[in-house]
N, C-alpha and C. Protein backbone atom coordinates (compact mmCIF):
# COMPACT_ATOMS: atom_id res chain seq x y z
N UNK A 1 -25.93 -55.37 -10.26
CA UNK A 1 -25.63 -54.49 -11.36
C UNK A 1 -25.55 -53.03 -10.87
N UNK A 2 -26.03 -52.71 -9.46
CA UNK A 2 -26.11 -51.46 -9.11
C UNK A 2 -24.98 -50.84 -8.98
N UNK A 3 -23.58 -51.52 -8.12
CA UNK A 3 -22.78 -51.44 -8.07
C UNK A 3 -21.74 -51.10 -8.95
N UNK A 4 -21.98 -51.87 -10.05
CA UNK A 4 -21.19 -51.78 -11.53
C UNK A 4 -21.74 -50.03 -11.73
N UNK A 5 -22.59 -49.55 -11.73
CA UNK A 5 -23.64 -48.32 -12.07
C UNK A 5 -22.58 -47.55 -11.69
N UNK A 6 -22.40 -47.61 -10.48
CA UNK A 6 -21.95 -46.20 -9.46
C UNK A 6 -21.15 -46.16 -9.76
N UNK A 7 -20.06 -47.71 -9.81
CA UNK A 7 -18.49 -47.21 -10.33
C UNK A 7 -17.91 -46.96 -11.61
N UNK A 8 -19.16 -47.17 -12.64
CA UNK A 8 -18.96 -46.61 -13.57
C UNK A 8 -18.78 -44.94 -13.82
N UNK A 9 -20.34 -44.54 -13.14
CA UNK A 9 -20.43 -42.72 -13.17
C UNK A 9 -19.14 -42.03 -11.97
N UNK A 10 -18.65 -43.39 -10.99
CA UNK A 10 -17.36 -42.48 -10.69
C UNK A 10 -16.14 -42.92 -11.07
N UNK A 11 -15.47 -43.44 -11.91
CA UNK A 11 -14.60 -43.61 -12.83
C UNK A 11 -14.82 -42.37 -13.88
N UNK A 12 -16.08 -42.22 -14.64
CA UNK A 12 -16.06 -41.11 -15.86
C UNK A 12 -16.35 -39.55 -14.87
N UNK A 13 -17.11 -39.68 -13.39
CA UNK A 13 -16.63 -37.98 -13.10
C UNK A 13 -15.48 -38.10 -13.15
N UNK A 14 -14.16 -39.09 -12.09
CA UNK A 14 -13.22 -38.70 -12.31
C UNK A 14 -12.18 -38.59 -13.32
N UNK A 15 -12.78 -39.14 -14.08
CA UNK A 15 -11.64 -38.72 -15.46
C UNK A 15 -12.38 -36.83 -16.09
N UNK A 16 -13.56 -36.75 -15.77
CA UNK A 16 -13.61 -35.15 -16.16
C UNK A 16 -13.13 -34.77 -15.56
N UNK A 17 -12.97 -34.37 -14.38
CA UNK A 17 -12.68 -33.50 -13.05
C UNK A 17 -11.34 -33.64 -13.26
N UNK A 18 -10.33 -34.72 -13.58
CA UNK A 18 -9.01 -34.75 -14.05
C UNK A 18 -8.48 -34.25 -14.66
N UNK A 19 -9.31 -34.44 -16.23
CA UNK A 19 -8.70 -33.24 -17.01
C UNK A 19 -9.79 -31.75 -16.94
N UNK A 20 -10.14 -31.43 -16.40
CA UNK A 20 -10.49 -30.20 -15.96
C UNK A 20 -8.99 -29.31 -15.38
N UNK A 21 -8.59 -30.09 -13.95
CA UNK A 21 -7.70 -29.82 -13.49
C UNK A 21 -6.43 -29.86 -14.18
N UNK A 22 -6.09 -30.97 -15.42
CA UNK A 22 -4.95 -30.89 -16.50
C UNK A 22 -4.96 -29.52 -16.94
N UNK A 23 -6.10 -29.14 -17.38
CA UNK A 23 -6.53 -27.99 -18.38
C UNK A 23 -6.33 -26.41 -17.88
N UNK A 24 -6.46 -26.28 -16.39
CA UNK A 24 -6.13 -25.70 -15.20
C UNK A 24 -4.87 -25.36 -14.84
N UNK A 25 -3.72 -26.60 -14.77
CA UNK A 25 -3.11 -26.34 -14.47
C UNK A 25 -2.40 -25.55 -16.02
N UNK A 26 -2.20 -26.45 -17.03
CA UNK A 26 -1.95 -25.69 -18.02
C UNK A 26 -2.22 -24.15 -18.33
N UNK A 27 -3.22 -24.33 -18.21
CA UNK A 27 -3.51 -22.30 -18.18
C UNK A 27 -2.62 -21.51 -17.20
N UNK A 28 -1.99 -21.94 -16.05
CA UNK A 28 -1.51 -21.68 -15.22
C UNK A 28 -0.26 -21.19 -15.50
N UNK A 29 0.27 -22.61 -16.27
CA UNK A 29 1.67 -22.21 -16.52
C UNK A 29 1.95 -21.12 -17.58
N UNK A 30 0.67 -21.14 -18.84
CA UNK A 30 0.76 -20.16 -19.90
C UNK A 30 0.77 -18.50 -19.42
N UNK A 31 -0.12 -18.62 -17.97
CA UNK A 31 -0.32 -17.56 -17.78
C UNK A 31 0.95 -16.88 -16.75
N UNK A 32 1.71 -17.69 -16.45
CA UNK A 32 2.91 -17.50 -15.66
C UNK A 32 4.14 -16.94 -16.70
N UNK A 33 4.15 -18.22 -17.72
CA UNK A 33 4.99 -17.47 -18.58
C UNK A 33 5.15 -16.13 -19.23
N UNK A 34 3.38 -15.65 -19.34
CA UNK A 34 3.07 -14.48 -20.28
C UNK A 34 3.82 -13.16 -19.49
N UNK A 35 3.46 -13.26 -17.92
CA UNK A 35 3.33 -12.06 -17.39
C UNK A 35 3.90 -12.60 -15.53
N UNK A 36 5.27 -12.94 -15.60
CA UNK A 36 5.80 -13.55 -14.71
C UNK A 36 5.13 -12.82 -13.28
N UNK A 37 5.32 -11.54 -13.32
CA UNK A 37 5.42 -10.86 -12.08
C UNK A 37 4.02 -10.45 -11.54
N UNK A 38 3.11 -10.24 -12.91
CA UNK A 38 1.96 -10.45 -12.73
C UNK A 38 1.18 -11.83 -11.44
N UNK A 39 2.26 -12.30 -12.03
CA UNK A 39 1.40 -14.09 -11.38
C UNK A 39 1.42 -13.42 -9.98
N UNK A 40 3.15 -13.22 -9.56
CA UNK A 40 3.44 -13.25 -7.85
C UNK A 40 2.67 -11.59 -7.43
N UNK A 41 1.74 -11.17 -8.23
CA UNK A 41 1.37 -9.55 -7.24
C UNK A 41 2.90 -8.57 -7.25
N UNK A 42 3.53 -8.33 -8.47
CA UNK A 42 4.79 -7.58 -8.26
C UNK A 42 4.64 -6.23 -8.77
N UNK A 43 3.42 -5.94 -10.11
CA UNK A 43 2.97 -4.48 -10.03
C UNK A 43 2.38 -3.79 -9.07
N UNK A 44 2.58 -2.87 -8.32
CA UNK A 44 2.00 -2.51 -7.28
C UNK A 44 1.94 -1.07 -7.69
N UNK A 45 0.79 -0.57 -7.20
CA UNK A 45 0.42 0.65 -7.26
C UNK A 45 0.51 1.47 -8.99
N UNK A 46 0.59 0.38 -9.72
CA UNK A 46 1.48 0.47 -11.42
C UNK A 46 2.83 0.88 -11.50
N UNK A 47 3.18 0.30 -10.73
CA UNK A 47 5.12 0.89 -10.65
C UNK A 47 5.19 -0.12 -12.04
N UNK A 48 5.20 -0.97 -12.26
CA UNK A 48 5.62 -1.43 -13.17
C UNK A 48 5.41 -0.90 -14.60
N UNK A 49 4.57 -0.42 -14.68
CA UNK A 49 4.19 0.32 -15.90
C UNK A 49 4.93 1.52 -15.88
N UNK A 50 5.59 2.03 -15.16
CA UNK A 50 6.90 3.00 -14.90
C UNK A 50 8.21 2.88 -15.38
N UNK A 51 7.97 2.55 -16.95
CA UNK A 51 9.13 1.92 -17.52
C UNK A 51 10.37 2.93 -18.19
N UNK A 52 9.21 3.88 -18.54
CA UNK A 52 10.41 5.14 -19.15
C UNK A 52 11.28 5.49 -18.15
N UNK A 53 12.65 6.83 -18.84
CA UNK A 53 13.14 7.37 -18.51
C UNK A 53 12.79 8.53 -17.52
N UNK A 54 12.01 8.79 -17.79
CA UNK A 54 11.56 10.03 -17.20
C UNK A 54 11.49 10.41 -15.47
N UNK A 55 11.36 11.60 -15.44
CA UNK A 55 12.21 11.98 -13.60
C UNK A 55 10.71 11.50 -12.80
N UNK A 56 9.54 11.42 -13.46
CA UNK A 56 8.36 11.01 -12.55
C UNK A 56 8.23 9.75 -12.57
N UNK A 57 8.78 8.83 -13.93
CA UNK A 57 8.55 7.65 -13.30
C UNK A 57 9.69 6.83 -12.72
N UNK A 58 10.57 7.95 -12.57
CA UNK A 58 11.84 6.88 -11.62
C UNK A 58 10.74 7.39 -10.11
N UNK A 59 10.58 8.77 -10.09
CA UNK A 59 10.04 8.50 -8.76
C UNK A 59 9.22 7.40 -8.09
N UNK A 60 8.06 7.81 -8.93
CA UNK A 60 7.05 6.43 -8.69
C UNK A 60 7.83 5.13 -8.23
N UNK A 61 8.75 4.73 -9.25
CA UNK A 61 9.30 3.56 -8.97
C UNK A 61 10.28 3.54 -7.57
N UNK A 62 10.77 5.03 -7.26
CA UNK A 62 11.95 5.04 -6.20
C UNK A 62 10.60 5.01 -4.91
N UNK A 63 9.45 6.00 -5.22
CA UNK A 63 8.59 5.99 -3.87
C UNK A 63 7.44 4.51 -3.95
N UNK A 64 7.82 3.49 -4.60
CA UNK A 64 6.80 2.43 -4.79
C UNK A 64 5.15 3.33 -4.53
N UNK A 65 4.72 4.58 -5.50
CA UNK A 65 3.48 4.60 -5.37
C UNK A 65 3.26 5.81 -6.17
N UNK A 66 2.37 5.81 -7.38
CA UNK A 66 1.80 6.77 -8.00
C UNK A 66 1.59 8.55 -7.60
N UNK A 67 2.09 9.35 -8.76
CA UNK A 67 1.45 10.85 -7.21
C UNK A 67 -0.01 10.47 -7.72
N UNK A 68 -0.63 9.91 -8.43
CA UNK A 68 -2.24 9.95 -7.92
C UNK A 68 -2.51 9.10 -7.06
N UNK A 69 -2.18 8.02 -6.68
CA UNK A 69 -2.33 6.77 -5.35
C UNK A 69 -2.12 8.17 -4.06
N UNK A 70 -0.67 8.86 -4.24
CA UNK A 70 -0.51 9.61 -3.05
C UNK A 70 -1.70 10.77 -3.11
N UNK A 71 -2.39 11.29 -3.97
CA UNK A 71 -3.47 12.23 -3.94
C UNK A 71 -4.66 11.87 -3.64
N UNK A 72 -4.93 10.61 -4.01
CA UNK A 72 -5.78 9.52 -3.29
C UNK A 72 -6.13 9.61 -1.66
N UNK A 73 -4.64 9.00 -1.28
CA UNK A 73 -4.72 9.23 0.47
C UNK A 73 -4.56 10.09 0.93
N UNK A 74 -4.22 11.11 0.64
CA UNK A 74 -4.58 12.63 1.39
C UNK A 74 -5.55 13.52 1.27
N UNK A 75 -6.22 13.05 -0.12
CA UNK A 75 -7.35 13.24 -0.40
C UNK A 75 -7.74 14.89 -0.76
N UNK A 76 -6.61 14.75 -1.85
CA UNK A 76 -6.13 16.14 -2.49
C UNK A 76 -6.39 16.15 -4.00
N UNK A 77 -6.34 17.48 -4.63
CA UNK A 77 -6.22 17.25 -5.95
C UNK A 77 -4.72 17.49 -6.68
N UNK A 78 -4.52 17.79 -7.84
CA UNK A 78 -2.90 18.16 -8.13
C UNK A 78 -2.94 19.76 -8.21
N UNK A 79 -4.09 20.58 -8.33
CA UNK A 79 -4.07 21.60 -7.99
C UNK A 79 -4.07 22.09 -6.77
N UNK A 80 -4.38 21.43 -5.84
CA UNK A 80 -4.47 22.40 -4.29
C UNK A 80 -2.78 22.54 -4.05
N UNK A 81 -3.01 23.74 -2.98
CA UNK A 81 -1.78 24.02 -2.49
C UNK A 81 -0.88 23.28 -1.44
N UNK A 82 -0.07 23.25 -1.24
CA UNK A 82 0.78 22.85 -0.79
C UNK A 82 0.54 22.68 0.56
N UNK A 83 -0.41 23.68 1.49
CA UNK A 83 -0.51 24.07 3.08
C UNK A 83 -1.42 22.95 2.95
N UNK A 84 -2.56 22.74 1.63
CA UNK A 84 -3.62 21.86 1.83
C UNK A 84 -2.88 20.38 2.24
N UNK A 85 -2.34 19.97 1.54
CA UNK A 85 -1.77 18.97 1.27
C UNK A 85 -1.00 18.85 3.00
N UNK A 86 -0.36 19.49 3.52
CA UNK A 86 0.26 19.46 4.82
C UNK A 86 -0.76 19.45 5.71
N UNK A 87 -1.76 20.23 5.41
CA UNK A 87 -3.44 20.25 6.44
C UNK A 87 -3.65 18.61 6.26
N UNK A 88 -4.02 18.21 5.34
CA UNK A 88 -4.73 16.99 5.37
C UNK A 88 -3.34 15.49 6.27
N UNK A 89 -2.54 15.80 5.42
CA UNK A 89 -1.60 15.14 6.21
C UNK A 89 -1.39 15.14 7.67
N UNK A 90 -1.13 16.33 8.20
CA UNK A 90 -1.46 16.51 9.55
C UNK A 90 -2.77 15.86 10.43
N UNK A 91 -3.89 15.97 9.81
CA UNK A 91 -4.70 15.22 10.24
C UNK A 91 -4.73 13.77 10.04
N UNK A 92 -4.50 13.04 9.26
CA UNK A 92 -4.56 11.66 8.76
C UNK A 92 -3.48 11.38 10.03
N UNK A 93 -1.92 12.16 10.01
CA UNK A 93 -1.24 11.48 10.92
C UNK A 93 -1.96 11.27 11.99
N UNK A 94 -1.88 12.15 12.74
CA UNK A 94 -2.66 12.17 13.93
C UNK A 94 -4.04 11.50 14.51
N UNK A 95 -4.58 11.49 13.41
CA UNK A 95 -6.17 10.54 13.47
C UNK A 95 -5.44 8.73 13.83
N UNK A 96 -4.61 8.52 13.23
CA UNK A 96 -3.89 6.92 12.99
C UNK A 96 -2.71 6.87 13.83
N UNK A 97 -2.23 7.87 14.79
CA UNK A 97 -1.57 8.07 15.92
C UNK A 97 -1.70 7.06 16.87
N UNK A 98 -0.96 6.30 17.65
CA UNK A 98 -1.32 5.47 19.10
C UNK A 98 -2.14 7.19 20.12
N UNK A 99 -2.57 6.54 21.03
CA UNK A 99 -3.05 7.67 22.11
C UNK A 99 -2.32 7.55 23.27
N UNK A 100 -2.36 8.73 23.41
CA UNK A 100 -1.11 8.72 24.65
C UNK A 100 -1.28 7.47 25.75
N UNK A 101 -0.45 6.77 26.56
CA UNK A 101 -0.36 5.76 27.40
C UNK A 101 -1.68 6.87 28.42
N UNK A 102 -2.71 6.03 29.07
CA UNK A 102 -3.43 6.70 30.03
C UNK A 102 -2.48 6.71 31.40
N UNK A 103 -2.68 7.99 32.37
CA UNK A 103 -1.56 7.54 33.78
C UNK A 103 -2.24 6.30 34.80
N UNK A 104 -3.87 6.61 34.96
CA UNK A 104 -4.42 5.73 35.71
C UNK A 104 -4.49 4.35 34.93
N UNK A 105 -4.17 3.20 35.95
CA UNK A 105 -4.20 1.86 35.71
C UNK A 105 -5.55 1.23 35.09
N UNK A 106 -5.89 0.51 34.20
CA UNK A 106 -6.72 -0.14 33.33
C UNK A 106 -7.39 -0.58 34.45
N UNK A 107 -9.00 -0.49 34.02
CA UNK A 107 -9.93 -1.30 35.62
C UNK A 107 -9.85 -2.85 34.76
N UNK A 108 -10.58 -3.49 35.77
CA UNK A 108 -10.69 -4.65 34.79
C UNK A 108 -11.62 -4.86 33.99
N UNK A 109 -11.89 -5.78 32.81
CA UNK A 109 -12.48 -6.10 31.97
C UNK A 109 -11.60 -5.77 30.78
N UNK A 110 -12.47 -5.89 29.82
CA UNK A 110 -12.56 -5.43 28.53
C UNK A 110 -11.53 -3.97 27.94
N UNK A 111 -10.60 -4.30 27.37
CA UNK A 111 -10.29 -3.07 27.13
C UNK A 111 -10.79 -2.41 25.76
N UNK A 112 -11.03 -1.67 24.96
CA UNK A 112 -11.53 -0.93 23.80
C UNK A 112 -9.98 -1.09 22.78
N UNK A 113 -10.33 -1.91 21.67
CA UNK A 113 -9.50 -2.26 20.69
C UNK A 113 -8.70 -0.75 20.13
N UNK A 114 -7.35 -0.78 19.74
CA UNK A 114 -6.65 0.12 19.72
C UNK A 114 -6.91 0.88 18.10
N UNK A 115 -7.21 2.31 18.22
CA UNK A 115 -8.58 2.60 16.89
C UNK A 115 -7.07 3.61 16.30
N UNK A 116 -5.60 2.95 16.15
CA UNK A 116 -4.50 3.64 15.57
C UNK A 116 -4.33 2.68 14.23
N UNK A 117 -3.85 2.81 13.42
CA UNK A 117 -3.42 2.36 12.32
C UNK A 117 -2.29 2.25 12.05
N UNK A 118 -0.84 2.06 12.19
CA UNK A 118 0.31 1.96 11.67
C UNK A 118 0.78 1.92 10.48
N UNK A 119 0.16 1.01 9.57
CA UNK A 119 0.10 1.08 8.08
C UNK A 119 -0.60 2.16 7.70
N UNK A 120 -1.76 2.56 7.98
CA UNK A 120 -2.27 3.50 7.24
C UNK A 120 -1.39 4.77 7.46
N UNK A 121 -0.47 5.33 8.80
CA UNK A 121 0.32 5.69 9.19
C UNK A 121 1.18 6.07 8.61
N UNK A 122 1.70 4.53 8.21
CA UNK A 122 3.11 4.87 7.02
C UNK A 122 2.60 5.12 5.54
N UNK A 123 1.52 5.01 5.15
CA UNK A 123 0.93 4.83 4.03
C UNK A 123 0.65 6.87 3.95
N UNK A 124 -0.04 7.18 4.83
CA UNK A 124 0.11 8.77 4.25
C UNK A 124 0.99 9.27 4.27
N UNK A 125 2.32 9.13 5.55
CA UNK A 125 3.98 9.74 5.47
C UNK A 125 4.24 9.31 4.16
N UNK A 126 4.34 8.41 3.47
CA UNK A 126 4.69 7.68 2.22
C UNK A 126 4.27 8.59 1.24
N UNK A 127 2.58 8.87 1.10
CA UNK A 127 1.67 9.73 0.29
C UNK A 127 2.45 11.47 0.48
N UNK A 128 2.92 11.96 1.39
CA UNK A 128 3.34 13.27 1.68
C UNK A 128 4.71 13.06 0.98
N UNK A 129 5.11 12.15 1.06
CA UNK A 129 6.72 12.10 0.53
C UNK A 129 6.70 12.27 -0.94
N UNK A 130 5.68 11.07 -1.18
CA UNK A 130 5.78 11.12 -2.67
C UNK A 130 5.93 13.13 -3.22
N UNK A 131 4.57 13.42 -2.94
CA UNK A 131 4.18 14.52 -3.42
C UNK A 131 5.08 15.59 -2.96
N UNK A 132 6.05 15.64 -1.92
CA UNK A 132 6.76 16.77 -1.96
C UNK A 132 8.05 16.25 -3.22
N UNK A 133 8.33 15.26 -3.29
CA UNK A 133 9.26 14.39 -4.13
C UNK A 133 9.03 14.95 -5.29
N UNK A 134 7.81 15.27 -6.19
CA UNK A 134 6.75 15.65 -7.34
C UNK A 134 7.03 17.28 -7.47
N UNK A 135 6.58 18.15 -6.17
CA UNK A 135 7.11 19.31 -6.25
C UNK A 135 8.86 19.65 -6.39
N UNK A 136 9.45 18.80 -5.64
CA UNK A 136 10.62 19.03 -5.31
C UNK A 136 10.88 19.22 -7.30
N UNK A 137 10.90 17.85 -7.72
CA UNK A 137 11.20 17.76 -9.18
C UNK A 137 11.17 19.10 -10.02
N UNK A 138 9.34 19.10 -9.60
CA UNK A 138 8.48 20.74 -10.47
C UNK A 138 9.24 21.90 -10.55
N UNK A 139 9.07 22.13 -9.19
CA UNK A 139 9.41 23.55 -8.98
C UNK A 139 10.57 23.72 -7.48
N UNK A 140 11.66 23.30 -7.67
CA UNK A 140 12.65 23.22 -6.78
C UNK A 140 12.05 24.63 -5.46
N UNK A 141 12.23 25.80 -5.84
CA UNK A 141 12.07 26.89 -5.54
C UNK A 141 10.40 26.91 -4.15
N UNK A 142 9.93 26.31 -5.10
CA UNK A 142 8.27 26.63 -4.45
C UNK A 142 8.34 25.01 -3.45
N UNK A 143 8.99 24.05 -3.39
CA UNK A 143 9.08 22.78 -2.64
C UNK A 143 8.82 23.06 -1.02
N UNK A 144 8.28 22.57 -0.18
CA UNK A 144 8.18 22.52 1.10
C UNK A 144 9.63 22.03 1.94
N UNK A 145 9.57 23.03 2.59
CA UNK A 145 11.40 23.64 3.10
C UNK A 145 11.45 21.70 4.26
N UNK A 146 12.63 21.26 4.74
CA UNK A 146 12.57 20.24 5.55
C UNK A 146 11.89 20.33 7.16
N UNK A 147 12.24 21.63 7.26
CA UNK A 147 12.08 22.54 8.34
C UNK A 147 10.10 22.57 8.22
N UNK A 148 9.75 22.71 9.36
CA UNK A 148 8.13 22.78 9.61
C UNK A 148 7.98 24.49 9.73
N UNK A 149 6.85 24.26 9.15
CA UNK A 149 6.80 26.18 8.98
C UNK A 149 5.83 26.13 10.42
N UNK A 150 5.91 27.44 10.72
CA UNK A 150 5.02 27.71 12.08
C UNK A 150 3.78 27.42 12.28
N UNK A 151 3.76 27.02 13.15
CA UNK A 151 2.59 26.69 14.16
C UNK A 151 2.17 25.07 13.01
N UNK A 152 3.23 24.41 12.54
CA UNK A 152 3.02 23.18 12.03
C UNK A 152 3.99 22.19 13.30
N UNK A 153 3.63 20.58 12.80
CA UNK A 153 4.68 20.23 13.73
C UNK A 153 4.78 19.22 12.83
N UNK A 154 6.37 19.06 13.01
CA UNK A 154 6.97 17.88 12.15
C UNK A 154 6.69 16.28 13.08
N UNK A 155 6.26 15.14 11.87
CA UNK A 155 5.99 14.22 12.24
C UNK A 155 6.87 13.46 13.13
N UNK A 156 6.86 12.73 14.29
CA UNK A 156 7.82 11.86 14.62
C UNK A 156 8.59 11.01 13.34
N UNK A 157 9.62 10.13 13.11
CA UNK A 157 10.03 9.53 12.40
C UNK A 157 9.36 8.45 12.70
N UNK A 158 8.84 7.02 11.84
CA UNK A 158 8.36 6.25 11.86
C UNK A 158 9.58 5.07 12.86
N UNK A 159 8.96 4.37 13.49
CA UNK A 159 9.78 3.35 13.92
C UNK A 159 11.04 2.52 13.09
N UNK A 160 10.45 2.09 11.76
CA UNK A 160 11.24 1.70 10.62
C UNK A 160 12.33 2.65 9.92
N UNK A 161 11.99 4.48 10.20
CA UNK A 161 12.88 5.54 9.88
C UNK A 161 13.82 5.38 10.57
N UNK A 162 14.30 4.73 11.67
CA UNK A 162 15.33 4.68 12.92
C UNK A 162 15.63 3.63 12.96
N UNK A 163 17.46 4.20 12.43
CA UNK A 163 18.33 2.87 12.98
C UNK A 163 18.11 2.29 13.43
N UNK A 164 18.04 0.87 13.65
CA UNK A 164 17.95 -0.68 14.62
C UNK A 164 16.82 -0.02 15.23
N UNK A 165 15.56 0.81 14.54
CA UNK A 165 13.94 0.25 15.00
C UNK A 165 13.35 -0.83 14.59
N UNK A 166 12.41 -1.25 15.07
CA UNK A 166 11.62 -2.25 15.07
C UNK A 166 10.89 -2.01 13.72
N UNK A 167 11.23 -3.18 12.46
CA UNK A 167 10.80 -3.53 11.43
C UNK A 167 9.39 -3.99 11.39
N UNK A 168 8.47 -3.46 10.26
CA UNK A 168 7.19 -4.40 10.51
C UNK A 168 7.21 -5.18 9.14
């Protein structure tokens, strides 16, 4: 009779655990239908909520990223000035920079993991764009010229900025 026991209590888990998973998947599909893009991760940064007309939220939507996401990573407010905003940028680039190739040859062992960032990289050029994009809109006049003002230095172009560069 023991036998009969066991395959009884696993016949009735698996009919719960079955429709558990019926019930599961159903929610699934309701919740797919409600909010399609939602499901696949397609709001990003709230671009999607960037539905009006308006000249800031085509930006958002043209720079895929909020000017507060971009005030975020430069780690600015919407009041600081403009030099701030190029100060902090300047550093972020450079902090997430590769380091120059060394001339002397690697000894052996272990080498020290490479402490550059690429994404985070493109992620503040991205953050600087937005926000001159924001001024540009504002105040045409007061916008940061293309040209690097003195004793600044303009960023290399990203690998992906250049024709037939290497995509990541």
């Amino acid at each position: 009779s023991s036998p009969k026991v066991l395959v009884q209590i696993f016949i009735t888990g698996s009919r719960i655990l079955g429709k558990a998973f019926f019930e599961a998947g159903r929610q699934a599909v309701k919740n797919a239908k409600h909010s399609p893009q939602g499901a696949l991760g397609g709001d990003v940064a709230g671009v999607g909520s960037a539905t009006s007309g308006s000249a800031t939220d085509q930006l958002t939507r043209q720079h895929r990223m909020t000017l507060d996401e971009a005030n975020l990573i430069l780690n600015v407010k919407r009041e600081d000035s403009v030099e701030q905003v190029l100060k902090n940028y300047e550093h972020l680039f450079k902090v997430n920079s590769p380091a120059p190739a060394p001339e002397k040859k690697p000894m052996k062992g272990k080498s020290a993991p490479p402490t550059n960032s690429h994404y985070l990289q493109s992620k503040v050029f991205r953050a600087r764009e937005r926000i001159e994009a924001e001024l540009k809109l504002g105040n045409p006049s007061e916008a940061p010229a293309e040209a690097p003002t003195p004793g600044t230095t303009q960023a290399p172009p990203l690998p992906h900025d250049i024709p037939g560069g290497k995509k990541s």
